[in-house]
C-alpha atoms as a PDB file:
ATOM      1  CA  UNK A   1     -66.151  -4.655 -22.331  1.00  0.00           C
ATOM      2  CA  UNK A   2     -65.076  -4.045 -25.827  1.00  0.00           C
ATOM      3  CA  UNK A   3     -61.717  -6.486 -26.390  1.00  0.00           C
ATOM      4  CA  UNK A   4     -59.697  -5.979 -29.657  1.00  0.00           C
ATOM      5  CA  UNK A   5     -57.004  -7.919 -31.338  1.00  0.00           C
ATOM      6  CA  UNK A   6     -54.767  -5.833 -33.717  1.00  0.00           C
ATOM      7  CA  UNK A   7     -52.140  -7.943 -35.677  1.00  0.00           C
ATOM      8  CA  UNK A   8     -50.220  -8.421 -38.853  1.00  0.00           C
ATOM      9  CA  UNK A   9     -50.199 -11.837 -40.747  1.00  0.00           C
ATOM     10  CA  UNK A  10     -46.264 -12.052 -40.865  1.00  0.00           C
ATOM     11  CA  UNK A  11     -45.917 -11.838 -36.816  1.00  0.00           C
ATOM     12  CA  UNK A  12     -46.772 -15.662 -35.236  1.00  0.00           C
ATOM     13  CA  UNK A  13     -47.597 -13.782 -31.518  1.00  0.00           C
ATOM     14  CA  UNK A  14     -51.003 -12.732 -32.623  1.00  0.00           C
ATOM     15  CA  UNK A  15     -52.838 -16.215 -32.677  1.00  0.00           C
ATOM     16  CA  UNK A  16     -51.266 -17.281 -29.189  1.00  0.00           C
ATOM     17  CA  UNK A  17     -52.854 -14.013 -27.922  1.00  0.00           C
ATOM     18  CA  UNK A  18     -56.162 -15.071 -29.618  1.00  0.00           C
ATOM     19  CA  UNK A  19     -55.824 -18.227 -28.042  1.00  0.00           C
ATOM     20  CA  UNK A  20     -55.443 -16.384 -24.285  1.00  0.00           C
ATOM     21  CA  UNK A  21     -58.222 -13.601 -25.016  1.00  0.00           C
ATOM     22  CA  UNK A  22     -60.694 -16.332 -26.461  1.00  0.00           C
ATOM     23  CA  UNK A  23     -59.806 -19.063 -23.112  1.00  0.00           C
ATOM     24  CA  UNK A  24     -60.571 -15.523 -21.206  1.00  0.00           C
ATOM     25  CA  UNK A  25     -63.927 -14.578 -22.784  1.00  0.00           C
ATOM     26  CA  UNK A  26     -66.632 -16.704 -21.335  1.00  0.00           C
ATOM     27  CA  UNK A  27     -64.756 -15.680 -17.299  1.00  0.00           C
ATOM     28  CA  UNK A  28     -64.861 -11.895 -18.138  1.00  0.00           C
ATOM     29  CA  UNK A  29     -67.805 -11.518 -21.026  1.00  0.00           C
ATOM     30  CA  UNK A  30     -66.657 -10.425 -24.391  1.00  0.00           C
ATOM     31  CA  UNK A  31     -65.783 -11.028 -27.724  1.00  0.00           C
ATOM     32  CA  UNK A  32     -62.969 -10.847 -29.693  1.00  0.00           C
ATOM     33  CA  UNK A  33     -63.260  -8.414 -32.540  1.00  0.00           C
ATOM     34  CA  UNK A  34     -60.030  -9.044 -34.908  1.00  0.00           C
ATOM     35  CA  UNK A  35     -58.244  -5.808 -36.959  1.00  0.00           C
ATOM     36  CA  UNK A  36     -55.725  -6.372 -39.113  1.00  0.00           C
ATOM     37  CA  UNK A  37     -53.124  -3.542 -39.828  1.00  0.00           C
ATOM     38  CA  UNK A  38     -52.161  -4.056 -43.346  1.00  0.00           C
ATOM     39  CA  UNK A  39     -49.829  -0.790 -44.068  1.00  0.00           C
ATOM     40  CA  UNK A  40     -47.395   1.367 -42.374  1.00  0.00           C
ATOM     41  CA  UNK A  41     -50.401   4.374 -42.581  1.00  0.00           C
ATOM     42  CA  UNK A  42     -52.767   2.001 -40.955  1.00  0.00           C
ATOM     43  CA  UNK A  43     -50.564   1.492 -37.956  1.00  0.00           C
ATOM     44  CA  UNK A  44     -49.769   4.898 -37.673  1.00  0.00           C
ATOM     45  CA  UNK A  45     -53.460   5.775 -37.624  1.00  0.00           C
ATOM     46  CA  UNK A  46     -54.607   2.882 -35.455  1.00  0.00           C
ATOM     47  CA  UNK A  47     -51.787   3.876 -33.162  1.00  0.00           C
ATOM     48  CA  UNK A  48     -50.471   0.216 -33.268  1.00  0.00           C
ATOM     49  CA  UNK A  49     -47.647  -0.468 -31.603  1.00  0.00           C
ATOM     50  CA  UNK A  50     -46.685  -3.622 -33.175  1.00  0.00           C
ATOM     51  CA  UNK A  51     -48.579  -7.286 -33.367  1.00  0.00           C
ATOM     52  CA  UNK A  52     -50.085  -8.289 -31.587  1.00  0.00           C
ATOM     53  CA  UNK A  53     -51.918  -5.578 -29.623  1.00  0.00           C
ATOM     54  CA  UNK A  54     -54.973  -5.820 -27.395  1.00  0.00           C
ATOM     55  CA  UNK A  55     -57.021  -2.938 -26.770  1.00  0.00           C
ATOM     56  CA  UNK A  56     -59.451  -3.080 -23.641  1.00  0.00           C
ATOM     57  CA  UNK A  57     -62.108  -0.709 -24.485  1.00  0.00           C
ATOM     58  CA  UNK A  58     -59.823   1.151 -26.677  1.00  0.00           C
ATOM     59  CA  UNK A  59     -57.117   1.863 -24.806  1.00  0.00           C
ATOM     60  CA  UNK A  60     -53.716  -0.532 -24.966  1.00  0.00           C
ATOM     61  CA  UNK A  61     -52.819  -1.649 -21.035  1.00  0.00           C
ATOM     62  CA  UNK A  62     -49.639  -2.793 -22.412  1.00  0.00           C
ATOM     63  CA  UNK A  63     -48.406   0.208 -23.732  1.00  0.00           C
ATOM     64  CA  UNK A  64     -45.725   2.694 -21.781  1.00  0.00           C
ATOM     65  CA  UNK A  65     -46.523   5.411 -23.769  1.00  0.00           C
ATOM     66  CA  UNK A  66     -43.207   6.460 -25.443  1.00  0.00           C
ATOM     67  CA  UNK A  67     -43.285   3.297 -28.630  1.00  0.00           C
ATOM     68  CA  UNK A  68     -43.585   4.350 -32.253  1.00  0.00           C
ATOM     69  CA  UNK A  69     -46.525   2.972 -34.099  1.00  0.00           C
ATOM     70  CA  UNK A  70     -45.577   0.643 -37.173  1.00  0.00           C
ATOM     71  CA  UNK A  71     -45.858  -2.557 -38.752  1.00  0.00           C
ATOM     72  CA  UNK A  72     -43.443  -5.139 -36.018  1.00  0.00           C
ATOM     73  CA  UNK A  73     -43.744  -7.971 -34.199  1.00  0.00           C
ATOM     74  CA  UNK A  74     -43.802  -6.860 -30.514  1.00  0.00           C
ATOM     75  CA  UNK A  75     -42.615  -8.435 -27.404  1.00  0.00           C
ATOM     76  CA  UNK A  76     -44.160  -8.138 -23.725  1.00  0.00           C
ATOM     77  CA  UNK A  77     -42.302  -8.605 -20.599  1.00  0.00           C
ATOM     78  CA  UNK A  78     -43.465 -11.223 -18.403  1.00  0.00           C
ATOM     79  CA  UNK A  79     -41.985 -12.842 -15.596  1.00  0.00           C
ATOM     80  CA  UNK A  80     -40.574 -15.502 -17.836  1.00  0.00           C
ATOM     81  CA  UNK A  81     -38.824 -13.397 -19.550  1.00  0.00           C
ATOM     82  CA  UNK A  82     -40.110 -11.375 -22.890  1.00  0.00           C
ATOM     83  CA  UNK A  83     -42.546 -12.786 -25.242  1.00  0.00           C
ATOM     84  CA  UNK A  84     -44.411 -12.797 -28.768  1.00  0.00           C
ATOM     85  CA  UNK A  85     -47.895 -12.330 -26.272  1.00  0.00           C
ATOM     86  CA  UNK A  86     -48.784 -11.350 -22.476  1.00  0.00           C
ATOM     87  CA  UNK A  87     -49.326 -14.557 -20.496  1.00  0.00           C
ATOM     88  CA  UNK A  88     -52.923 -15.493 -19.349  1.00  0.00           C
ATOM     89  CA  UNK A  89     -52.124 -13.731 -15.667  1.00  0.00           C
ATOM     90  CA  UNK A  90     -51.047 -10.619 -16.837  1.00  0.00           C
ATOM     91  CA  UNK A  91     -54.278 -10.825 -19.631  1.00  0.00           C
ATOM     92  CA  UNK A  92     -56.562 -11.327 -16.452  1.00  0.00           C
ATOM     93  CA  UNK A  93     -55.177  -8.831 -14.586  1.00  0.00           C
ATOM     94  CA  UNK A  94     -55.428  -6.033 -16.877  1.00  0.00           C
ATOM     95  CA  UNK A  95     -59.004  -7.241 -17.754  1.00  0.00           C
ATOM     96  CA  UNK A  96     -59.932  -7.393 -14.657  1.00  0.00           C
ATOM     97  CA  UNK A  97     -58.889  -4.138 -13.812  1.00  0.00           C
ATOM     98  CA  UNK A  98     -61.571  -0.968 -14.020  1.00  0.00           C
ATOM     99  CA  UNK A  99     -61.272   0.944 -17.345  1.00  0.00           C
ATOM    100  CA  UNK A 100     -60.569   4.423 -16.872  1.00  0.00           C
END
């Protein structure tokens, strides 16, 4: 399983997902691979929604599909409410789900 972090330096989300993803790693069996989006032409080509994003072998299970890439801080809904990262149930979930 091939897990990437995309981020920006000026959003503080990213390093609480890093945090999750990492405390995930050893229970699903990857590694971390960090990208940071520096310019507005980077996130358009990465197709990066906003920071942080995790990709799960490529693909963004966060994602709805309709969000404009760029250089923001993004917020995920969880059942607390929204937030600068997923929480650690909604990170195993997705990972835990079959790529496809």
């Amino acid at each position: 399983m091939d897990v990437t972090l995309l981020y920006f330096d000026g959003c503080p989300g990213w390093s609480t997902l890093d945090r999750r993803l990492r405390a995930l790693s050893g229970e699903f069996g990857y590694e971390v691979t960090h990208e940071r989006i520096e310019t507005a032409e980077a996130a358009e080509q990465a197709h990066f929604i906003g920071s942080p994003t995790v990709l799960v072998d490529g693909r963004d299970p966060f994602a709805r599909g309709d969000e404009p890439p760029g250089l923001a801080c993004r917020l995920y809904e969880t059942p607390a409410g929204l937030a600068g990262s997923p929480t650690l149930d909604q990170l195993r979930a997705v990972l835990a789900a079959p790529s496809g």
